[in-house]
PDB file of N, CA and C in Angstrom:
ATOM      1  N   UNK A   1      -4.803 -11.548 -12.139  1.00  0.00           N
ATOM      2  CA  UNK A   1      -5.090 -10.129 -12.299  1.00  0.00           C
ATOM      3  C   UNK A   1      -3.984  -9.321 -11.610  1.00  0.00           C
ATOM      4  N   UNK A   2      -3.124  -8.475 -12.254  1.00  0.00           N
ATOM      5  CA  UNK A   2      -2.746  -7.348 -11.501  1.00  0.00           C
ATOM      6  C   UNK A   2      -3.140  -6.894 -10.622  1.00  0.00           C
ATOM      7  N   UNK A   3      -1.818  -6.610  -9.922  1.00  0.00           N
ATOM      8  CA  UNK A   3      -2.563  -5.749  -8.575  1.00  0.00           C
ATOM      9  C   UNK A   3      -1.184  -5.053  -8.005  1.00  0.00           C
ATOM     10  N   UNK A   4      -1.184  -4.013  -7.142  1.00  0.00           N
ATOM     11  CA  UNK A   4       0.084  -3.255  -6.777  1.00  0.00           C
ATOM     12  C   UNK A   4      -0.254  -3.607  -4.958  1.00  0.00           C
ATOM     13  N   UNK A   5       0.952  -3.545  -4.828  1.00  0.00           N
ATOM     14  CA  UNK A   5       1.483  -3.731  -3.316  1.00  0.00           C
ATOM     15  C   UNK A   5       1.935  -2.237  -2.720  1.00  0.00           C
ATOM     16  N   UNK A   6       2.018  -1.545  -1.391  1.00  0.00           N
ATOM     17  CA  UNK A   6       3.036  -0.378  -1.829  1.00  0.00           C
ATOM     18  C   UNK A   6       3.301  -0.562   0.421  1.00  0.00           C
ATOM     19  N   UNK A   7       4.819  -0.391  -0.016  1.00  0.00           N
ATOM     20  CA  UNK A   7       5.252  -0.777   1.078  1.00  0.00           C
ATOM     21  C   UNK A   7       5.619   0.413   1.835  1.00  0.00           C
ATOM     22  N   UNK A   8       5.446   0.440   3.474  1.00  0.00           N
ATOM     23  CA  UNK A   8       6.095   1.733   4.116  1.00  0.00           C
ATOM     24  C   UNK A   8       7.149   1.552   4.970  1.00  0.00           C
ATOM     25  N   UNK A   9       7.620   2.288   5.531  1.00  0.00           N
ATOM     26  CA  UNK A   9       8.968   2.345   6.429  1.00  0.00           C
ATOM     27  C   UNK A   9       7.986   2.239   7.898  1.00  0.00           C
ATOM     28  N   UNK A  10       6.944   2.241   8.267  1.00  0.00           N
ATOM     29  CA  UNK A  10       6.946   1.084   9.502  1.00  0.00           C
ATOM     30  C   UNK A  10       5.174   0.806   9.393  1.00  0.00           C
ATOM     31  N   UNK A  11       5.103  -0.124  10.153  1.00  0.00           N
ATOM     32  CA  UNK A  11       3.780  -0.661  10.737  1.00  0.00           C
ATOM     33  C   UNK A  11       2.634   0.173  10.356  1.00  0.00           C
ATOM     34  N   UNK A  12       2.930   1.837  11.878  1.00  0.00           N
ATOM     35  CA  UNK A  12       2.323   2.683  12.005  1.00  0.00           C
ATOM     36  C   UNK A  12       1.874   3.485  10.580  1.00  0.00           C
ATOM     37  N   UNK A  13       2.459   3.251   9.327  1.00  0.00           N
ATOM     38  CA  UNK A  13       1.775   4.359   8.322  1.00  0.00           C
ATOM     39  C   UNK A  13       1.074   3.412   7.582  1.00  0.00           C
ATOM     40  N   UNK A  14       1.489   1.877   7.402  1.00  0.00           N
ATOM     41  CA  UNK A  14       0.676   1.274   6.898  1.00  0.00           C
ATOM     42  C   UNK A  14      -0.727   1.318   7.301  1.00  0.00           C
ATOM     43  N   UNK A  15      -0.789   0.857   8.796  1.00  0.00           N
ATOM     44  CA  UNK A  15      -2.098   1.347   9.066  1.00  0.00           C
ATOM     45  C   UNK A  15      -2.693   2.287   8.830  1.00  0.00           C
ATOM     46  N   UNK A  16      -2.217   3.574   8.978  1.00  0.00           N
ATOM     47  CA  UNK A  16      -2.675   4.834   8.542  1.00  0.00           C
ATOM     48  C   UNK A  16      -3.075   5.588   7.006  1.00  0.00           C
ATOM     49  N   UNK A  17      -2.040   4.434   6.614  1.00  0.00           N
ATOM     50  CA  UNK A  17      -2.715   5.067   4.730  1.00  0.00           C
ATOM     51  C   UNK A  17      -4.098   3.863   5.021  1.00  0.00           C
ATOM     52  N   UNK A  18      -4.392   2.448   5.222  1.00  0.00           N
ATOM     53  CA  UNK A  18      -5.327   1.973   4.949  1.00  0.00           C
ATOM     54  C   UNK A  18      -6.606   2.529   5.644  1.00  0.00           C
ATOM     55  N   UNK A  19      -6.311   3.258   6.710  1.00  0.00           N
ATOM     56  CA  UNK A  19      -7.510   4.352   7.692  1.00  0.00           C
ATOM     57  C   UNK A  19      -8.189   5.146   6.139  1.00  0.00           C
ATOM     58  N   UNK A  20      -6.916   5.752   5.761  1.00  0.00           N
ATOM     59  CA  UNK A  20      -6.908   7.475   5.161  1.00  0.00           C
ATOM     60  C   UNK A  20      -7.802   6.290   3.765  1.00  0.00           C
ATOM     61  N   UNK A  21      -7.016   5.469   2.921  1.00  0.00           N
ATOM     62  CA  UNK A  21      -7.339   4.951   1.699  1.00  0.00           C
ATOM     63  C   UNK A  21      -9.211   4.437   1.603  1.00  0.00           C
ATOM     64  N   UNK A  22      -8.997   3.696   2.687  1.00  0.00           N
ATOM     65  CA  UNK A  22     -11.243   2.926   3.340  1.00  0.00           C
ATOM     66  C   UNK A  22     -11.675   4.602   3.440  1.00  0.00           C
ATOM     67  N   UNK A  23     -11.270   5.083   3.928  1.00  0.00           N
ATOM     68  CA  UNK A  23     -12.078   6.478   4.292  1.00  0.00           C
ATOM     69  C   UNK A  23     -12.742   7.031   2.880  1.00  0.00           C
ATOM     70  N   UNK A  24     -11.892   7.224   2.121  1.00  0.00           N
ATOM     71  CA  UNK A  24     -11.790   8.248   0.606  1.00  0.00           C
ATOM     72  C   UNK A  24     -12.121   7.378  -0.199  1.00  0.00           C
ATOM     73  N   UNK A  25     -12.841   5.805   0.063  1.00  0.00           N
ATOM     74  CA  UNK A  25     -13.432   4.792  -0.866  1.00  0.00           C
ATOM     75  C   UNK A  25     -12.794   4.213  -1.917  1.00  0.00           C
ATOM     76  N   UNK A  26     -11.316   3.770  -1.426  1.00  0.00           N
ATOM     77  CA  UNK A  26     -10.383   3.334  -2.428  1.00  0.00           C
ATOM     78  C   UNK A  26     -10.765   1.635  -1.762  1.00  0.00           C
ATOM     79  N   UNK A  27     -10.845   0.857  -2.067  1.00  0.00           N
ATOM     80  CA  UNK A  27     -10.803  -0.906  -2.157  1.00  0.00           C
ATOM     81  C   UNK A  27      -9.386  -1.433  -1.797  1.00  0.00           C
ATOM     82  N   UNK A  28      -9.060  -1.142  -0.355  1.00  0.00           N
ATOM     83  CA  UNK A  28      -7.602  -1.770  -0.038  1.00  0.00           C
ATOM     84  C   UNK A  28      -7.445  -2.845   0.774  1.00  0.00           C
ATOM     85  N   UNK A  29      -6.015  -3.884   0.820  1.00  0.00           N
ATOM     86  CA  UNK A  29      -6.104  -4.665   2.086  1.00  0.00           C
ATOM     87  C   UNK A  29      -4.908  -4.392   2.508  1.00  0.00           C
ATOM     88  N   UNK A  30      -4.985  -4.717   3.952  1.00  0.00           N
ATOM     89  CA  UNK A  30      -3.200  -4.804   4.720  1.00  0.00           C
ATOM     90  C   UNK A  30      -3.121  -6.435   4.242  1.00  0.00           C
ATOM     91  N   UNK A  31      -2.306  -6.497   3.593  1.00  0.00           N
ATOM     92  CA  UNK A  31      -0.802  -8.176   3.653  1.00  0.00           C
ATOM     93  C   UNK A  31       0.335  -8.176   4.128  1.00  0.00           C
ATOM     94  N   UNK A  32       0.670  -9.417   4.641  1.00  0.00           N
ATOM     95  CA  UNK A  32       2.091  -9.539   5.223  1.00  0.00           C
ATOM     96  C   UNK A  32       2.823  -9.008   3.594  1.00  0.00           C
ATOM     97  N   UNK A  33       3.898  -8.686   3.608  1.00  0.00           N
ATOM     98  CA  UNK A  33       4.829  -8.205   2.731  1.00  0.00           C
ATOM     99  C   UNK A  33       5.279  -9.370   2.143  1.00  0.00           C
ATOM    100  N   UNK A  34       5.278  -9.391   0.738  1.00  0.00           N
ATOM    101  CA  UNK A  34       5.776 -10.769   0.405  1.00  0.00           C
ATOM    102  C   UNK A  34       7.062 -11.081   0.464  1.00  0.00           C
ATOM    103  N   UNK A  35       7.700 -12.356   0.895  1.00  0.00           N
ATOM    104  CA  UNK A  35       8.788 -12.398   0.901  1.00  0.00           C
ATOM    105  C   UNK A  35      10.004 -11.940   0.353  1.00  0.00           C
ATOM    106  N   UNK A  36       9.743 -11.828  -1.158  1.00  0.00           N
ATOM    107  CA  UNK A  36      10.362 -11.470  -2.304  1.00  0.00           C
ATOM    108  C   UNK A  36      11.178 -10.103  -2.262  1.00  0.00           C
ATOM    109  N   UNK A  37       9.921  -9.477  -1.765  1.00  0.00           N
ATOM    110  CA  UNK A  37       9.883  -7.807  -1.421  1.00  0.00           C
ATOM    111  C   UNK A  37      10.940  -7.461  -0.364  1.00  0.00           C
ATOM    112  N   UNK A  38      10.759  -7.799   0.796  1.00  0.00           N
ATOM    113  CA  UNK A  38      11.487  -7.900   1.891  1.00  0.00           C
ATOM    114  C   UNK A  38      11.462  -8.790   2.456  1.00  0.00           C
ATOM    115  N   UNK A  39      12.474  -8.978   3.605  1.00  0.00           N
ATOM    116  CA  UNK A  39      12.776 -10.235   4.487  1.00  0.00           C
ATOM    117  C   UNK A  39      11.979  -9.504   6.424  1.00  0.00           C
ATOM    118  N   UNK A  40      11.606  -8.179   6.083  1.00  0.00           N
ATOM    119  CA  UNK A  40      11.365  -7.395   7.209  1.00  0.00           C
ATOM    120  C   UNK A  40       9.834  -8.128   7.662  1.00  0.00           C
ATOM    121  N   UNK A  41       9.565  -8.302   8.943  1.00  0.00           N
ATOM    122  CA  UNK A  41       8.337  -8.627   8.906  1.00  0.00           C
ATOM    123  C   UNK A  41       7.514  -7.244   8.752  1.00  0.00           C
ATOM    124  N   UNK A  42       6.470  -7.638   8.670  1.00  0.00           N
ATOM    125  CA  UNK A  42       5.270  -5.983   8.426  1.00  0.00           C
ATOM    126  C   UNK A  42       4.273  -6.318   7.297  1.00  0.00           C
ATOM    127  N   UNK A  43       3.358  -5.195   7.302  1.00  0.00           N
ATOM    128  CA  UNK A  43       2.675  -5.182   6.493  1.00  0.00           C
ATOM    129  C   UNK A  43       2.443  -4.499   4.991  1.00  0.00           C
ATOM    130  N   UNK A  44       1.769  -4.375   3.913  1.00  0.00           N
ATOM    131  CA  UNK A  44       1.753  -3.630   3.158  1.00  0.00           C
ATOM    132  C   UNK A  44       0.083  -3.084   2.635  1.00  0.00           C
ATOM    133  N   UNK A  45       0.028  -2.545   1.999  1.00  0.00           N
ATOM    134  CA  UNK A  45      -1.144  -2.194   1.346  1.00  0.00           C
ATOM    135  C   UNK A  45      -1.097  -2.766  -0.144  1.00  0.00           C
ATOM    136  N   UNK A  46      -2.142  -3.540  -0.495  1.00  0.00           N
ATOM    137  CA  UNK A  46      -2.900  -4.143  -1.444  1.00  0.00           C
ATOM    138  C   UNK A  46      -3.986  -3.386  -2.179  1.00  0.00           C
ATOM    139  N   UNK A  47      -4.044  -3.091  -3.303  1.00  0.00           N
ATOM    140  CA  UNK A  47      -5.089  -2.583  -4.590  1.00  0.00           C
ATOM    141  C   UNK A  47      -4.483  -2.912  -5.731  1.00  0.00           C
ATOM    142  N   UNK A  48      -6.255  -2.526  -6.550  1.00  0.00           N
ATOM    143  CA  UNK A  48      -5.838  -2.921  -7.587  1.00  0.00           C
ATOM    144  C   UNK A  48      -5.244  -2.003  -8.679  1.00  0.00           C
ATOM    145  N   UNK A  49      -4.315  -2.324  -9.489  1.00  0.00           N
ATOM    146  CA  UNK A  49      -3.444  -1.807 -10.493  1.00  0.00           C
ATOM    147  C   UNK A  49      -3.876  -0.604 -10.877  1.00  0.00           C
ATOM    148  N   UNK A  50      -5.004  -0.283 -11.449  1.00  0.00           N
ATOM    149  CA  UNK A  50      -5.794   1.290 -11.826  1.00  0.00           C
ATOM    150  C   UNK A  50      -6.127   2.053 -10.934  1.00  0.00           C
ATOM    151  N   UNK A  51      -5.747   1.477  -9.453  1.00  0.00           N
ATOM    152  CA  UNK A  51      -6.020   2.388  -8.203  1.00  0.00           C
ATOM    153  C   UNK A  51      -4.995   2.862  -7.593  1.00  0.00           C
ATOM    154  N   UNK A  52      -3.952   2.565  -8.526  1.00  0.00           N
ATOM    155  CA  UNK A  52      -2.446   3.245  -8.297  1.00  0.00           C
ATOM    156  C   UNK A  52      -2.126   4.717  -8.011  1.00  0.00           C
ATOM    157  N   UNK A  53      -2.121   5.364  -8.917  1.00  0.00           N
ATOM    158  CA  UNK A  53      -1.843   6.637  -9.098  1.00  0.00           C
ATOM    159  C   UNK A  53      -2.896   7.524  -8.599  1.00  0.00           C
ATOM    160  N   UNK A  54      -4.045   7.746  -7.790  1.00  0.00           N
ATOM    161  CA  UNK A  54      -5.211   8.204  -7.318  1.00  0.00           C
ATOM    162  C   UNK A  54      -4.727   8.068  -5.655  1.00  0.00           C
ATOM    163  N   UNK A  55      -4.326   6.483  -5.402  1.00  0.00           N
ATOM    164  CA  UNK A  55      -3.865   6.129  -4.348  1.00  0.00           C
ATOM    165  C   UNK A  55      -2.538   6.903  -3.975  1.00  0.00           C
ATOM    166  N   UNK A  56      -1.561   6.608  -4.430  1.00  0.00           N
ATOM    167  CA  UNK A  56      -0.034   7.720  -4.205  1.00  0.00           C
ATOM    168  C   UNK A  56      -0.270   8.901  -4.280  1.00  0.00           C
ATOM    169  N   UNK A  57      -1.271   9.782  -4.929  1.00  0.00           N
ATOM    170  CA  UNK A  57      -1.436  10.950  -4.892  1.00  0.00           C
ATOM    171  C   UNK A  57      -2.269  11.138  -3.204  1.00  0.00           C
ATOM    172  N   UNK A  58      -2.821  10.394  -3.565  1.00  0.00           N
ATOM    173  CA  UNK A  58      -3.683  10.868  -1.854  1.00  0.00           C
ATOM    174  C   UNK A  58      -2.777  10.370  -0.523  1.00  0.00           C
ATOM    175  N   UNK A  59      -2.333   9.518  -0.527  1.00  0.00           N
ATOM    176  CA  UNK A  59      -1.043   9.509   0.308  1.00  0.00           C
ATOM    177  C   UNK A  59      -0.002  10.478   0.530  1.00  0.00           C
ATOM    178  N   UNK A  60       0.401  10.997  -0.825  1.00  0.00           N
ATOM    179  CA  UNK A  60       1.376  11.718  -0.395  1.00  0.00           C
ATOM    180  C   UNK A  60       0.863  13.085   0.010  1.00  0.00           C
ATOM    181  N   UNK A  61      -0.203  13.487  -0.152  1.00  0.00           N
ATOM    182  CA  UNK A  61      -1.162  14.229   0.244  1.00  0.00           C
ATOM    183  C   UNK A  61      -1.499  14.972   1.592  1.00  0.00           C
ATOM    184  N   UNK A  62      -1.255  13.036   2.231  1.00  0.00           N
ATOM    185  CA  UNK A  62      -1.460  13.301   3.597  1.00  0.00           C
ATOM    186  C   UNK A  62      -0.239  13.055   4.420  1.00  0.00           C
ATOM    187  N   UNK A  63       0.606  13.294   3.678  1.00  0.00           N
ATOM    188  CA  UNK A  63       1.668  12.980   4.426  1.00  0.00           C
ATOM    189  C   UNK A  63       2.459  11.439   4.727  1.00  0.00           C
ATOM    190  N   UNK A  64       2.149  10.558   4.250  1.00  0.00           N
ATOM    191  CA  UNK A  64       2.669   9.021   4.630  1.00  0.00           C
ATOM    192  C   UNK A  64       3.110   9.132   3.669  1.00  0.00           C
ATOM    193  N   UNK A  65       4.490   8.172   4.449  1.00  0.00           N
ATOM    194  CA  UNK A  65       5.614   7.897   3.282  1.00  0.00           C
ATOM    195  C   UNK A  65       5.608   6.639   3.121  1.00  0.00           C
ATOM    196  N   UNK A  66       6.002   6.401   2.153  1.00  0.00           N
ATOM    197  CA  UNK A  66       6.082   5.144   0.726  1.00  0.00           C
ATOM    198  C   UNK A  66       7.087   4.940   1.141  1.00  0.00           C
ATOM    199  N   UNK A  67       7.737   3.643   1.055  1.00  0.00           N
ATOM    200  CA  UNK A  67       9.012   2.855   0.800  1.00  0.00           C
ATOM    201  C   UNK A  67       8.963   2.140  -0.638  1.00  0.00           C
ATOM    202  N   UNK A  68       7.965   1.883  -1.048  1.00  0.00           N
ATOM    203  CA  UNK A  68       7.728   1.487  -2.403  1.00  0.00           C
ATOM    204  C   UNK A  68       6.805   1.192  -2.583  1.00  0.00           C
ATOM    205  N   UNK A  69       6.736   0.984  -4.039  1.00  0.00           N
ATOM    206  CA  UNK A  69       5.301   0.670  -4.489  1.00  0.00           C
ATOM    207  C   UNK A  69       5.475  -0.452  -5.530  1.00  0.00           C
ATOM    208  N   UNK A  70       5.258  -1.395  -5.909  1.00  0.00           N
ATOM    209  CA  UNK A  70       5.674  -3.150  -6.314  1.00  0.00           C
ATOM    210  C   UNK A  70       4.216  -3.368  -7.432  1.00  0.00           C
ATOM    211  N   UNK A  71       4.034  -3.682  -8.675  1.00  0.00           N
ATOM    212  CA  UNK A  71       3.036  -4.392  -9.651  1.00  0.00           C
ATOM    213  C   UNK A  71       3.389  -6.277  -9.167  1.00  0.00           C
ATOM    214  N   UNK A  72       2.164  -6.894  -9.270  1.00  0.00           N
ATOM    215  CA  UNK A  72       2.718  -8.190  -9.441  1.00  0.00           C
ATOM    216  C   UNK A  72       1.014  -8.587  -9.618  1.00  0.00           C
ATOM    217  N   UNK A  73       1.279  -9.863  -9.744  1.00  0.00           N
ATOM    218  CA  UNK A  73      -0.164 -10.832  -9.834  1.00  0.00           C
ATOM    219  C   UNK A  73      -0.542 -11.918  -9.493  1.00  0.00           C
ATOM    220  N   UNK A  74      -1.528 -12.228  -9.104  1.00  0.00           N
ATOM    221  CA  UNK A  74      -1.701 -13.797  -8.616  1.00  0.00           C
ATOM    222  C   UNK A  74      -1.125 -15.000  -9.420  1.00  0.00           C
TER     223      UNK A  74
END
């Protein structure tokens, strides 16, 4: 199944979009960043594919910045 990854420029916003994302009843997880993606250690945020664009809008919303945002699948 699809699913989007969306990566930030540090630690601290990852945590903070997944605060802001559980809050506003979006279905997210923190993952280590897959290798592929970066070689940086850290985390990313995990949902699923149709919770994309609902998700980036409310992020950018609140202010956290994106380093990217990645489709891939199990």
């Amino acid at each position: 199944m699809p699913y989007v990854v969306i990566l930030f420029p540090s630690t601290h916003y990852a945590i903070r979009a997944e605060k802001m994302a559980k809050g506003s009843g979006f279905t997210v997880k923190l993952i280590p960043v897959p290798r592929h993606l970066s070689s940086d250690c850290g985390v990313c945020l995990r949902c699923s594919s149709d919770q994309k664009e609902p998700l980036e809008c409310l992020l950018q919303q609140e202010g956290i910045k994106i380093e990217g945002i990645h489709f891939l699948s199990d």
